[in-house]
N, C-alpha and C. Protein backbone atom coordinates (compact mmCIF):
# COMPACT_ATOMS: atom_id res chain seq x y z
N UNK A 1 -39.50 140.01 34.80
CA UNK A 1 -39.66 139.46 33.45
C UNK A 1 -39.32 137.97 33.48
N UNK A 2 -40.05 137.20 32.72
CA UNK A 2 -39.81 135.88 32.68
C UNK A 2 -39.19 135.43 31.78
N UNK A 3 -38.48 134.25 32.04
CA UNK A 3 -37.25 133.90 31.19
C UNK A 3 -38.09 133.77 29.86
N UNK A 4 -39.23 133.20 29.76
CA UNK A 4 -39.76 133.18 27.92
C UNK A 4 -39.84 135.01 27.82
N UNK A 5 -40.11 135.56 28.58
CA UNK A 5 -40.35 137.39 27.99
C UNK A 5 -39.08 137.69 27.42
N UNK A 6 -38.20 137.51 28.49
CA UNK A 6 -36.70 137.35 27.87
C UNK A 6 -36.21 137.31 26.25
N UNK A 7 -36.78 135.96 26.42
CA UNK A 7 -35.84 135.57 24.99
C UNK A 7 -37.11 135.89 24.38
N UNK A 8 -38.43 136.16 23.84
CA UNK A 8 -39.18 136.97 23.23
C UNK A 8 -38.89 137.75 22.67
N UNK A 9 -38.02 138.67 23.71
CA UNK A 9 -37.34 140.39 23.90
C UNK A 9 -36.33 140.06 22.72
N UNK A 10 -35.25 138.69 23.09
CA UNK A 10 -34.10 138.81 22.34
C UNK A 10 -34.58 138.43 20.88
N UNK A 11 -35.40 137.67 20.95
CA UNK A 11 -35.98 136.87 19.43
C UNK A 11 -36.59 137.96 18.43
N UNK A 12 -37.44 139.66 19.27
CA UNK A 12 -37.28 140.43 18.32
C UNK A 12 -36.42 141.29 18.03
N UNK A 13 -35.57 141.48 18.75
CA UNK A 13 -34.44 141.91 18.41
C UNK A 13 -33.59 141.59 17.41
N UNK A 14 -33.29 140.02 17.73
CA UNK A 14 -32.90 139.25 15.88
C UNK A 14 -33.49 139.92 15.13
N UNK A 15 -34.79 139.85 14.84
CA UNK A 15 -35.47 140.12 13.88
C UNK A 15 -35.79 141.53 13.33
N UNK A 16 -35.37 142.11 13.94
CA UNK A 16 -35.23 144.14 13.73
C UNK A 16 -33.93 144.16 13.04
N UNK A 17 -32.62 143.80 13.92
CA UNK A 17 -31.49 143.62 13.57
C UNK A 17 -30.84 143.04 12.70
N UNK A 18 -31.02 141.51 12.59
CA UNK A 18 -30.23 140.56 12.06
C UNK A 18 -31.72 140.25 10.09
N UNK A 19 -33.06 140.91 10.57
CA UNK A 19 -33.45 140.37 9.46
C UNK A 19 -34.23 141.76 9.03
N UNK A 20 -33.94 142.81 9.62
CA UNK A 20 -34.35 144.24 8.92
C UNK A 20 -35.63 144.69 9.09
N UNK A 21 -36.50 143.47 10.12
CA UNK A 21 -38.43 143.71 10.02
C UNK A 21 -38.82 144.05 11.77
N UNK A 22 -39.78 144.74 11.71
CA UNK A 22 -40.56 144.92 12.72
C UNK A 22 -41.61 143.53 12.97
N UNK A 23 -41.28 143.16 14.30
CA UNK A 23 -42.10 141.82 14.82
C UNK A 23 -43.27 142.39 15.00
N UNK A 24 -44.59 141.00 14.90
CA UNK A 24 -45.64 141.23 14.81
C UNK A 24 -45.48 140.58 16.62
N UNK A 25 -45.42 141.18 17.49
CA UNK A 25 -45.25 140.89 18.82
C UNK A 25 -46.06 139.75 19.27
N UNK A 26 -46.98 140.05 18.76
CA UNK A 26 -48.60 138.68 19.12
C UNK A 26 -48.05 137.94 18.72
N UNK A 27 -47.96 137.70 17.62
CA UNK A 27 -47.27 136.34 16.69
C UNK A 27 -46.34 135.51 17.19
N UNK A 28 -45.28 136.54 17.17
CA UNK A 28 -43.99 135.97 17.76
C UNK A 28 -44.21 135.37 19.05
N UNK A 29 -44.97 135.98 19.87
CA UNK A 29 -45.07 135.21 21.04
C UNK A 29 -45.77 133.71 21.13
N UNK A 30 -46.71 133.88 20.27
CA UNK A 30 -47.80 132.34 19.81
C UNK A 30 -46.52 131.59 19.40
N UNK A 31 -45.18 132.07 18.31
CA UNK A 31 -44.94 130.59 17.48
C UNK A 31 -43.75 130.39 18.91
N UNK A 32 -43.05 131.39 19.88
CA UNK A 32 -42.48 130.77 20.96
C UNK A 32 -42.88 129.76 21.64
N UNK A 33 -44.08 130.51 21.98
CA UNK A 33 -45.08 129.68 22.99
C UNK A 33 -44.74 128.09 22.36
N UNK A 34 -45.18 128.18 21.01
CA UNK A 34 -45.65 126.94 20.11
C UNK A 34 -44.61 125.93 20.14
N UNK A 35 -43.07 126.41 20.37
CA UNK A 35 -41.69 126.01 20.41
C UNK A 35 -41.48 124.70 21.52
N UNK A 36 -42.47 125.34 22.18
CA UNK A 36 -42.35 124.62 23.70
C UNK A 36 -41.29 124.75 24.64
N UNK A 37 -40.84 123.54 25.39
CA UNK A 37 -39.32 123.40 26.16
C UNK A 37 -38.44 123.41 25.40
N UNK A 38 -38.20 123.50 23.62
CA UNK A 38 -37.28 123.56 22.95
C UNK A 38 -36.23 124.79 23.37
N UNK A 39 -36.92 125.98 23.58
CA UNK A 39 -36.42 127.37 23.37
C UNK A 39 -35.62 127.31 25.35
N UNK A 40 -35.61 126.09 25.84
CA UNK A 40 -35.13 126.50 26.88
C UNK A 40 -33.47 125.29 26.68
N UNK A 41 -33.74 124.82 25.21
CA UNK A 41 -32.64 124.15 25.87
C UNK A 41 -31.26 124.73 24.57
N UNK A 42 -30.21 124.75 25.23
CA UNK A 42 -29.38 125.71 24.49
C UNK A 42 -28.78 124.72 22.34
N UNK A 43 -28.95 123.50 22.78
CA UNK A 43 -29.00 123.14 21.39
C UNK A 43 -30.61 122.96 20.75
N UNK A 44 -31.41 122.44 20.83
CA UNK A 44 -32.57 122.71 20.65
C UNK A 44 -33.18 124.36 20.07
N UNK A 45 -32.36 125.32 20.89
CA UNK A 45 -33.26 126.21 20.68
C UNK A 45 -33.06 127.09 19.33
N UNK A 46 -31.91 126.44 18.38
CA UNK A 46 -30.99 126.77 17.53
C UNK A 46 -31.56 126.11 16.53
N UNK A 47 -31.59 126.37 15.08
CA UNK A 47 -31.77 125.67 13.72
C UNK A 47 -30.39 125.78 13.03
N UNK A 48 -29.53 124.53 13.25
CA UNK A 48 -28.43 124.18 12.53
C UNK A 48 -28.95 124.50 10.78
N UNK A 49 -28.50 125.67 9.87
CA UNK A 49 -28.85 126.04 8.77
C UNK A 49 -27.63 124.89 7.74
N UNK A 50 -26.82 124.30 8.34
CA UNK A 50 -25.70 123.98 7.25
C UNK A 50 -26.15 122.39 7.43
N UNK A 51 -27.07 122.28 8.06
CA UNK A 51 -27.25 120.70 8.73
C UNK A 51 -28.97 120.09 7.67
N UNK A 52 -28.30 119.50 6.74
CA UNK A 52 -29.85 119.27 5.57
C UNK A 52 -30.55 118.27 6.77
N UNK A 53 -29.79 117.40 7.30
CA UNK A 53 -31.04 116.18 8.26
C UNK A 53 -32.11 117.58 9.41
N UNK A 54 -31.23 118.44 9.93
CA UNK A 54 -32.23 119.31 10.54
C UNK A 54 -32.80 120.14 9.80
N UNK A 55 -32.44 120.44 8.68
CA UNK A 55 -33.67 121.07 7.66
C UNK A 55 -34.85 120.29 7.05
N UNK A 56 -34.66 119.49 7.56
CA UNK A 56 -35.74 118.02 6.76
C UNK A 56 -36.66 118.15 8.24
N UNK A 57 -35.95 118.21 9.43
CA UNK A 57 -36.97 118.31 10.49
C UNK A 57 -37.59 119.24 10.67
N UNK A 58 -37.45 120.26 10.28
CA UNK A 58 -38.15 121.87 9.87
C UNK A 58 -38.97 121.38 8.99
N UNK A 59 -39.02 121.15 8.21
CA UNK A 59 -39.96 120.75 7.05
C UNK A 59 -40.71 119.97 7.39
N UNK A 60 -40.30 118.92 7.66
CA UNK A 60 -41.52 118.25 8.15
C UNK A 60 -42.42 118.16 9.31
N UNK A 61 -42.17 118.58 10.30
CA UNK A 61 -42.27 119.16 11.56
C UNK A 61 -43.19 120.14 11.68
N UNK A 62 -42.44 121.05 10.82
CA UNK A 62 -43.13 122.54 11.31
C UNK A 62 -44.11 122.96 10.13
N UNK A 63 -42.74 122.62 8.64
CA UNK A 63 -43.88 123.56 7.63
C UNK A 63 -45.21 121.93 7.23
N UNK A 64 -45.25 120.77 7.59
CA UNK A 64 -45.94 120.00 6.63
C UNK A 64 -46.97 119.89 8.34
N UNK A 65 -46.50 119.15 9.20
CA UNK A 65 -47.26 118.91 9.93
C UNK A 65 -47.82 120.03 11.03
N UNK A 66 -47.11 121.08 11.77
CA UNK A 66 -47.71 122.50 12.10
C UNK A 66 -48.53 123.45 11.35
N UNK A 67 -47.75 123.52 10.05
CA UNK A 67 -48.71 124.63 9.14
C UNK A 67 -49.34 123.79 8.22
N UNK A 68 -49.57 122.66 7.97
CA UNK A 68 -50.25 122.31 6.67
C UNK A 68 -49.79 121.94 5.88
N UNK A 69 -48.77 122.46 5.13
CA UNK A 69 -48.49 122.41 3.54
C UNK A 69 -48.13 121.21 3.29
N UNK A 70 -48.41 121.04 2.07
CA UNK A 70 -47.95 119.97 1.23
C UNK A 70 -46.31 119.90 0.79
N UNK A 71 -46.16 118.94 0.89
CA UNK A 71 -44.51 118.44 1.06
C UNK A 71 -44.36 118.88 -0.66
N UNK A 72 -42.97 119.69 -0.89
CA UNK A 72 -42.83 119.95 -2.15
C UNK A 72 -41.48 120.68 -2.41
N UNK A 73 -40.80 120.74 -3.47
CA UNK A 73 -39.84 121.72 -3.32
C UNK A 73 -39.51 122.83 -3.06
N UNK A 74 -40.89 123.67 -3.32
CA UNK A 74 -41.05 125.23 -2.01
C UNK A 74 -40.85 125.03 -1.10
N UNK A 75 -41.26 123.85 -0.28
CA UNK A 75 -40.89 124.04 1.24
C UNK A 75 -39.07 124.73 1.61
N UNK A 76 -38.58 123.59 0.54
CA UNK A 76 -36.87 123.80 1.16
C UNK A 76 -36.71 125.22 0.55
N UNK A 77 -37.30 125.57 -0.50
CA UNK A 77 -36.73 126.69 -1.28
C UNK A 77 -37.09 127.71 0.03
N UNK A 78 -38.05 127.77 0.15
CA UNK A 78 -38.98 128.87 1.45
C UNK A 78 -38.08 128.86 2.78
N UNK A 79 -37.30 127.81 3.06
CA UNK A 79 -36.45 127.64 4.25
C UNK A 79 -35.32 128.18 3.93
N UNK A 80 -34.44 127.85 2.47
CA UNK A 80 -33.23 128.70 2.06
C UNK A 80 -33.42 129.95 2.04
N UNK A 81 -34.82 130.83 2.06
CA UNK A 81 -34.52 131.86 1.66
C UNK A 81 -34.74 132.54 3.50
N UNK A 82 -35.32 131.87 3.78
CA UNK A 82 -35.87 132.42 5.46
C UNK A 82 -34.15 132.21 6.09
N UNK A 83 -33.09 131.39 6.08
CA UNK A 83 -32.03 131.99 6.37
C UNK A 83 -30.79 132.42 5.70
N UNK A 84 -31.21 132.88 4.36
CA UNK A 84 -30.55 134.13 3.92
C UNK A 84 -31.22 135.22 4.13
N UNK A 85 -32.07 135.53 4.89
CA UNK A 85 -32.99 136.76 5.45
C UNK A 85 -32.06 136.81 6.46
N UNK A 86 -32.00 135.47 7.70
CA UNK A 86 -31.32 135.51 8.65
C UNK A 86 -29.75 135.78 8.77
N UNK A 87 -29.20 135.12 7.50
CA UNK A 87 -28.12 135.88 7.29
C UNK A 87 -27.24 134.63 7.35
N UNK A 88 -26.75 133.82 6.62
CA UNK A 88 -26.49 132.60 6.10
C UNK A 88 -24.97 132.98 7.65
N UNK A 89 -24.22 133.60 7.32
CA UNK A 89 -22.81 133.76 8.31
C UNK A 89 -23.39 133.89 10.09
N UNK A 90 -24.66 133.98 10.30
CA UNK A 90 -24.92 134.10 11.41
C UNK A 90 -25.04 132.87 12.06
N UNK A 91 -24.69 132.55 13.03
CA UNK A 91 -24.19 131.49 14.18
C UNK A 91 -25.43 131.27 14.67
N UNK A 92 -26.19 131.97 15.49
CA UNK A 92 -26.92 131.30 16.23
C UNK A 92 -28.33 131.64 15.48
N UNK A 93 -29.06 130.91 14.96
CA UNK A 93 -30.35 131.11 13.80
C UNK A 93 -31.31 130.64 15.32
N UNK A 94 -32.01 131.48 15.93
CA UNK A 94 -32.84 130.78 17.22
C UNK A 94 -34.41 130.47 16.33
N UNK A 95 -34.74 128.83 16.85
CA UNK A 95 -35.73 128.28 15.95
C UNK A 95 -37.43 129.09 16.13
N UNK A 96 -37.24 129.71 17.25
CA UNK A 96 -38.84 130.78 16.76
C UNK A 96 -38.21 131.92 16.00
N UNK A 97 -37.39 132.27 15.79
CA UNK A 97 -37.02 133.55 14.44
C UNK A 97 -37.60 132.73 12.88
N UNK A 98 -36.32 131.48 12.75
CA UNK A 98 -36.81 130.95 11.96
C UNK A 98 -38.37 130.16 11.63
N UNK A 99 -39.27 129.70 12.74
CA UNK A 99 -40.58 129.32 12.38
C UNK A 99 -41.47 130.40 12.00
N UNK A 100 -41.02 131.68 12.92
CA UNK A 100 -41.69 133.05 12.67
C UNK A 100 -41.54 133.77 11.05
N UNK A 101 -40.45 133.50 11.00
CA UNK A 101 -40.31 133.64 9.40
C UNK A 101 -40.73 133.02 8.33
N UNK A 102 -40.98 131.53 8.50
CA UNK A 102 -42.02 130.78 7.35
C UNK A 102 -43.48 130.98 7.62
N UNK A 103 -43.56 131.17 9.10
CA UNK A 103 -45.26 131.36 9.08
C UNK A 103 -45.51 132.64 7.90
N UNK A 104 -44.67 134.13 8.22
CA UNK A 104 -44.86 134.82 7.32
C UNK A 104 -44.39 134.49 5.88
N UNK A 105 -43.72 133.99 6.18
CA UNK A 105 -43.74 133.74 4.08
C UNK A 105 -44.54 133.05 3.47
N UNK A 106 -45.31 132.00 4.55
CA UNK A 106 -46.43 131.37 4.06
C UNK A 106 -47.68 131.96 4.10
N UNK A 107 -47.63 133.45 4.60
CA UNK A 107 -49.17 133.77 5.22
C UNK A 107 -49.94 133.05 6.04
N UNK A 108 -49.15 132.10 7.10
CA UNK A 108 -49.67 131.36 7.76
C UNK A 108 -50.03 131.66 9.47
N UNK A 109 -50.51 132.77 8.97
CA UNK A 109 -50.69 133.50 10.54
C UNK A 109 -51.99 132.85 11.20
N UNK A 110 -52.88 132.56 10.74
CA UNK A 110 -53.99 132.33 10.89
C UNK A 110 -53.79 130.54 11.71
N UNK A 111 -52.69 129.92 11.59
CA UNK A 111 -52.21 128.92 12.69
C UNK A 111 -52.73 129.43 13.98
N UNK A 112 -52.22 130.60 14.12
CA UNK A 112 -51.81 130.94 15.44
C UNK A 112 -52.96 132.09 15.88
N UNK A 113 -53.73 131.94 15.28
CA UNK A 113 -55.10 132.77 15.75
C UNK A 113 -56.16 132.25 16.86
């Protein structure tokens, strides 16, 4: 198994566990993939949730310039709620759980088609 199958493995596991849903396995693997060398480096591969300057880079980054959307106050609202899914007391939020989670709240699967 390769170190991305790996953390794939662990990333749906978060997501069974820590956010109550069955991974769409295809998916999840596209928005890893999509992550790049981020997911190999141990701060990088994390979304600081208490940190607004790295929630601004989520936003703009991922939900305005990856998925499209228009810059607006849903975006942040859509990000607060993607880690209280994750579970606001949880330590390590790994950033394909969290991108995997706005693609679905946006219905934005079709990125990754």
């Amino acid at each position: 198994m390769s170190k991305r199958d790996e953390l794939i493995a662990k990333y749906a596991e978060d997501l069974k566990t820590k956010c109550g849903m069955t991974p769409d396995m295809d998916l999840l693997t596209k928005v890893t993939i999509g992550c790049g060398p981020a997911i190999y480096n141990a701060d990088a591969e994390t979304v600081a949730a208490s940190d607004k300057g790295e929630l601004e880079t989520v936003k703009n980054n991922f939900l305005v310039k990856k998925l499209g959307l228009s810059d607006g106050p849903e975006l942040m609202d859509a990000i607060d709620a993607v880690v209280e899914t994750y579970g606001r007391s949880e330590r390590s939020k790994y950033r394909a759980v969290v991108y995997y989670l706005l693609v679905k709240h946006f219905g934005k699967e079709a990125v990754y088609a």
